[in-house]
N, C-alpha and C. Protein backbone atom coordinates (compact mmCIF):
# COMPACT_ATOMS: atom_id res chain seq x y z
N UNK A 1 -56.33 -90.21 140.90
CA UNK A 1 -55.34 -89.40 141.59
C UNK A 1 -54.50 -90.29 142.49
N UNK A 2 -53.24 -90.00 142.60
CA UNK A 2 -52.01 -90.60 143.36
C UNK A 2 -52.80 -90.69 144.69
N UNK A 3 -52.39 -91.78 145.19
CA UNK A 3 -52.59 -92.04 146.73
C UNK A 3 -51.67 -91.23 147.57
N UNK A 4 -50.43 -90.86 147.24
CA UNK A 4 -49.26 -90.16 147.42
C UNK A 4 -48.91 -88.79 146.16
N UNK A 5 -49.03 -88.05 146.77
CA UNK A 5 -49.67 -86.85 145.93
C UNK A 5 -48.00 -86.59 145.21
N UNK A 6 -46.57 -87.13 146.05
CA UNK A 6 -45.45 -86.50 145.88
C UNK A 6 -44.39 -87.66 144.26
N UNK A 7 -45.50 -88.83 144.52
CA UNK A 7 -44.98 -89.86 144.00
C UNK A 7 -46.53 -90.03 142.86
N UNK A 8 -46.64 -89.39 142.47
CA UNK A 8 -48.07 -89.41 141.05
C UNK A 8 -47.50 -90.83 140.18
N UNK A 9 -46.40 -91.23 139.89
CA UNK A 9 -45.99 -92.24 139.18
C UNK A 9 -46.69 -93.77 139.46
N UNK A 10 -46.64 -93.50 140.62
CA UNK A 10 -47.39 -95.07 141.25
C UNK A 10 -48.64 -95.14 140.73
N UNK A 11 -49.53 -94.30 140.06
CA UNK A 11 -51.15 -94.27 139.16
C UNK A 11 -50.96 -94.51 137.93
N UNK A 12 -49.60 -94.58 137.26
CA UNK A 12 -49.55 -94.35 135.69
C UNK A 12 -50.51 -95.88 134.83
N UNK A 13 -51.41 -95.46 134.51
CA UNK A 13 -52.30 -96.29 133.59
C UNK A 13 -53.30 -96.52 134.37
N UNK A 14 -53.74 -95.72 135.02
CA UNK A 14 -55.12 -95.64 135.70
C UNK A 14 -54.98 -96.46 136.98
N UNK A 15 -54.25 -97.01 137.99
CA UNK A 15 -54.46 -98.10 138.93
C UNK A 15 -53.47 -97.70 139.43
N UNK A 16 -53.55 -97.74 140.75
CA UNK A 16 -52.58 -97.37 141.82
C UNK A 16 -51.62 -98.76 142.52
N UNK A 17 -50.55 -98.82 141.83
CA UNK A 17 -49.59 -99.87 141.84
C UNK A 17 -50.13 -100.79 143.75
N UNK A 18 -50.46 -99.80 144.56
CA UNK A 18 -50.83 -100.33 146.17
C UNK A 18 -51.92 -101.25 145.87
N UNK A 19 -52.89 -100.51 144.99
CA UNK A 19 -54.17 -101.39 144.83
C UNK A 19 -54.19 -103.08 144.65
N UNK A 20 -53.45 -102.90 143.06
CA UNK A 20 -53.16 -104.15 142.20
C UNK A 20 -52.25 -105.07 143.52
N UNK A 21 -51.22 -104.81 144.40
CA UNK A 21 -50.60 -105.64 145.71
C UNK A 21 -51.74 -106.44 146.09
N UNK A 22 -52.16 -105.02 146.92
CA UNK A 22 -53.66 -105.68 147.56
C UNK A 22 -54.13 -106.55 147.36
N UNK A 23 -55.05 -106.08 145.69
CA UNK A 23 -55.73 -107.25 145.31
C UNK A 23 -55.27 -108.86 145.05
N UNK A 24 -53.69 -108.70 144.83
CA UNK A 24 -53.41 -109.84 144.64
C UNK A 24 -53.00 -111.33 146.05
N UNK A 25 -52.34 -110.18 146.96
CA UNK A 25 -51.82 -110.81 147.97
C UNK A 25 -53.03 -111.29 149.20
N UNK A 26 -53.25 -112.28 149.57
CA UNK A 26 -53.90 -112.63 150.50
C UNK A 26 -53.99 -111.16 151.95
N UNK A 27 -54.95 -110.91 152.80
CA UNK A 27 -55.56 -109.74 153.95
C UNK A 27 -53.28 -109.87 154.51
N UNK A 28 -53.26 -111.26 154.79
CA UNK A 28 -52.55 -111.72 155.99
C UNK A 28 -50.99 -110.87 155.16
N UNK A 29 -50.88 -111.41 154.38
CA UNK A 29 -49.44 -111.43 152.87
C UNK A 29 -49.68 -109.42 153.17
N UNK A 30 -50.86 -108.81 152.59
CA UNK A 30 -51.12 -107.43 151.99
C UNK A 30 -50.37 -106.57 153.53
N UNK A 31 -50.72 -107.10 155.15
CA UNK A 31 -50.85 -106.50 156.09
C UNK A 31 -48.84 -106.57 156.55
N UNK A 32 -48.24 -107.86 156.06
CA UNK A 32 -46.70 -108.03 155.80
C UNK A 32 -45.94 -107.12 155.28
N UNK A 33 -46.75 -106.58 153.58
CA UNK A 33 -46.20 -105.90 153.64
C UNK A 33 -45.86 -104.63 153.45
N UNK A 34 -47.07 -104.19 154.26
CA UNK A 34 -47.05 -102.49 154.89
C UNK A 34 -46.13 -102.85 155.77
N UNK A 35 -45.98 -103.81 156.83
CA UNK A 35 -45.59 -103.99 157.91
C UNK A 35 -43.58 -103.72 157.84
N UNK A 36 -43.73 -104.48 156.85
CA UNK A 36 -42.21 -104.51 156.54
C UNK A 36 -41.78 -103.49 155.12
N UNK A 37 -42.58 -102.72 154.69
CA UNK A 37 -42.03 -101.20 154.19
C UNK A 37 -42.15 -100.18 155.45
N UNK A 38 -43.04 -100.03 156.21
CA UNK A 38 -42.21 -99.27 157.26
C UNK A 38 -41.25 -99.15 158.17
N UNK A 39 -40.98 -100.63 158.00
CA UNK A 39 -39.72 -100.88 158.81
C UNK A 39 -38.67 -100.30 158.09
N UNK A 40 -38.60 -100.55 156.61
CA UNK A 40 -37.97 -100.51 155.60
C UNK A 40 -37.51 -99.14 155.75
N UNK A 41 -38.62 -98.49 155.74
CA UNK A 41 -38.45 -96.75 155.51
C UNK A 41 -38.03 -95.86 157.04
N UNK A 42 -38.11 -96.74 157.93
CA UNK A 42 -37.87 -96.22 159.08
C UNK A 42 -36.25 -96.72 159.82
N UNK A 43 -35.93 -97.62 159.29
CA UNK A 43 -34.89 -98.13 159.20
C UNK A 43 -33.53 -97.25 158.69
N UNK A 44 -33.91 -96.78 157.21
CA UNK A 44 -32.98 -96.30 156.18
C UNK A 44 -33.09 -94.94 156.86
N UNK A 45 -34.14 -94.15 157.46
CA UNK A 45 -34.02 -92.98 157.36
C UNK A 45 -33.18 -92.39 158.34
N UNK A 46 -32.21 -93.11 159.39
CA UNK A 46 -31.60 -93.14 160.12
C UNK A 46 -30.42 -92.51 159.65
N UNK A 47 -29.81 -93.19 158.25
CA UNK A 47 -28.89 -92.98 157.62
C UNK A 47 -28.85 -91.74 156.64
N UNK A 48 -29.89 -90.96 156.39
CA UNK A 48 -29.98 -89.93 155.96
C UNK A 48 -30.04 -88.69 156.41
N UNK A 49 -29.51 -87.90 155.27
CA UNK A 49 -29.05 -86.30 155.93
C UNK A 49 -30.65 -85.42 156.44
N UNK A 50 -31.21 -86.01 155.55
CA UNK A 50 -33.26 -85.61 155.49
C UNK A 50 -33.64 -86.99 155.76
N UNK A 51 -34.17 -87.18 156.97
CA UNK A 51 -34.89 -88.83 156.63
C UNK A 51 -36.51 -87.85 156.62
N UNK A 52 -36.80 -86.69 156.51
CA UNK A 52 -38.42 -86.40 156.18
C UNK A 52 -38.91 -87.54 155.45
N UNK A 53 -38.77 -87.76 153.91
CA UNK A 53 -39.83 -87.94 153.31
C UNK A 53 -39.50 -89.88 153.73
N UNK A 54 -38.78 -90.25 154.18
CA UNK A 54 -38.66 -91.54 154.32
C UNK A 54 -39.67 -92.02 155.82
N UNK A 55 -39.66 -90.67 156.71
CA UNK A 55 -40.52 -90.77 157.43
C UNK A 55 -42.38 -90.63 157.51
N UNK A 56 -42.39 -89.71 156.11
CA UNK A 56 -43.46 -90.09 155.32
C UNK A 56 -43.69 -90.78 155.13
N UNK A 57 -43.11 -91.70 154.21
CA UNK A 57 -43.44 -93.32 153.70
C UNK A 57 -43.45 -94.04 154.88
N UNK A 58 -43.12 -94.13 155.88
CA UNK A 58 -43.50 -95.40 157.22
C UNK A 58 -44.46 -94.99 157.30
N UNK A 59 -44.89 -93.82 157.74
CA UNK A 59 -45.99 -93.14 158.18
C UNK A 59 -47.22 -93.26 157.17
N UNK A 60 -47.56 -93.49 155.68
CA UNK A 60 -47.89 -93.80 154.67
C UNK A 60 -48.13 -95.30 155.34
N UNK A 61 -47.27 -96.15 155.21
CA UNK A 61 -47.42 -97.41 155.63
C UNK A 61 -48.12 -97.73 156.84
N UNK A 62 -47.44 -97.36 157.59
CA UNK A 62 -48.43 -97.57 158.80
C UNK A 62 -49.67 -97.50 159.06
N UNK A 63 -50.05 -96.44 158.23
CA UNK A 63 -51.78 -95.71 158.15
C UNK A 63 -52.56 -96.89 157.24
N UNK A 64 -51.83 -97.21 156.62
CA UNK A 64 -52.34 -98.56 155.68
C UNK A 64 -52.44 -99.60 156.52
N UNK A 65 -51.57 -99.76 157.11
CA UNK A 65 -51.63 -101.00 158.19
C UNK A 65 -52.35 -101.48 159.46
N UNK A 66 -53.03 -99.94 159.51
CA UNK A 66 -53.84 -99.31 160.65
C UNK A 66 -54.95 -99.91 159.63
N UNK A 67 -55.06 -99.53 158.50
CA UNK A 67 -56.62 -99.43 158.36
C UNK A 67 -57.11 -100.82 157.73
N UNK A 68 -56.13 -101.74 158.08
CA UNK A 68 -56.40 -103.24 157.53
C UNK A 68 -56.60 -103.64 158.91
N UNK A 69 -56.33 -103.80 159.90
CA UNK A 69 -56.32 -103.80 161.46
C UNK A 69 -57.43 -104.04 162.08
N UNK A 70 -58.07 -102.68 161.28
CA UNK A 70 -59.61 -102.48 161.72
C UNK A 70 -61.13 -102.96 160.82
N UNK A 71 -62.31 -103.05 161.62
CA UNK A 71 -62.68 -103.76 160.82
C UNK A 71 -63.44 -103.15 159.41
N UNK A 72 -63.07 -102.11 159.50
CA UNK A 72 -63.50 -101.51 158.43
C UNK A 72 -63.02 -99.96 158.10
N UNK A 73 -62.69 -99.27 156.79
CA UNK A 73 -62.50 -98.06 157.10
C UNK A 73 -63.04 -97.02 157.74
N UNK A 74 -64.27 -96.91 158.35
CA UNK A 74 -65.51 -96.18 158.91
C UNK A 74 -64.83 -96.17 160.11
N UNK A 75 -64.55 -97.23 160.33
CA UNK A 75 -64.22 -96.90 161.73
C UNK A 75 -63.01 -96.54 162.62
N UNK A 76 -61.73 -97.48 161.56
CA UNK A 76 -60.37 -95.98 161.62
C UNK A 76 -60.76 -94.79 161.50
N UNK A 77 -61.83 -94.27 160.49
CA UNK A 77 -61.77 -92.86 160.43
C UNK A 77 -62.28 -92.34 161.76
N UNK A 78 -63.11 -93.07 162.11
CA UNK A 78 -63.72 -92.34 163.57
C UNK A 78 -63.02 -92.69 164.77
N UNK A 79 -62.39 -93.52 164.74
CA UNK A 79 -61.04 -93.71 166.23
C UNK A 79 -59.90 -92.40 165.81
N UNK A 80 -59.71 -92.37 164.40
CA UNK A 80 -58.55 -91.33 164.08
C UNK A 80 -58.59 -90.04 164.35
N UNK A 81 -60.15 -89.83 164.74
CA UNK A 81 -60.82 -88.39 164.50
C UNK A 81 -60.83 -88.16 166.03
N UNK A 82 -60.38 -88.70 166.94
CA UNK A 82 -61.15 -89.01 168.77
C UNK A 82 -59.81 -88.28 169.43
C-alpha cells in the first residue's frame, strides 16, 4: 500500500519509489533530501490558488525527516503521541 494514499503511483511494482531513495542514498544524502522537498513544496505553495495538498507533501516530508532525526521509529512515535 501507498505510503501516500492520494499518490498510489509511487508503489507501482511492489516498492515504494521513497524506499528504493533510501536504500540507495547514504542516512546523511536520504535526510537532504526530505529536507529539500519540503522546502520545495513549501516554497511553491505560496504561488498557488490551493497550496493544500503541496502543504501535505512538506508535511509528508518533514515527518520523514523527523523520523530519521530520531533514534529510532519507537520513539518518534512516542514523543509524537506526548
Amino acid at each position: 500500500m501507498s505510503l501516500d494514499p492520494k499518490s498510489t503511483y509511487y508503489d507501482a511494482g511492489g516498492i515504494e519509489t521513497i524506499e528504493v531513495i533510501k536504500a540507495k542514498l547514504t542516512p546523511e544524502q536520504y535526510r537532504g533530501f526530505c529536507h529539500g522537498n519540503a522546502l520545495k513544496y513549501l516554497m511553491r505553495a505560496q504561488h498557488k490558488e490551493d497550496p493544500m495538498r503541496d502543504f501535505e507533501k512538506a508535511h509528508y516530508y518533514i515527518k520523514l525527516w523527523m523520523g530519521e532525526l530520531c533514534d529510532d521509529n519507537e520513539a518518534y512515535a512516542i514523543r509524537r503521541t506526548k
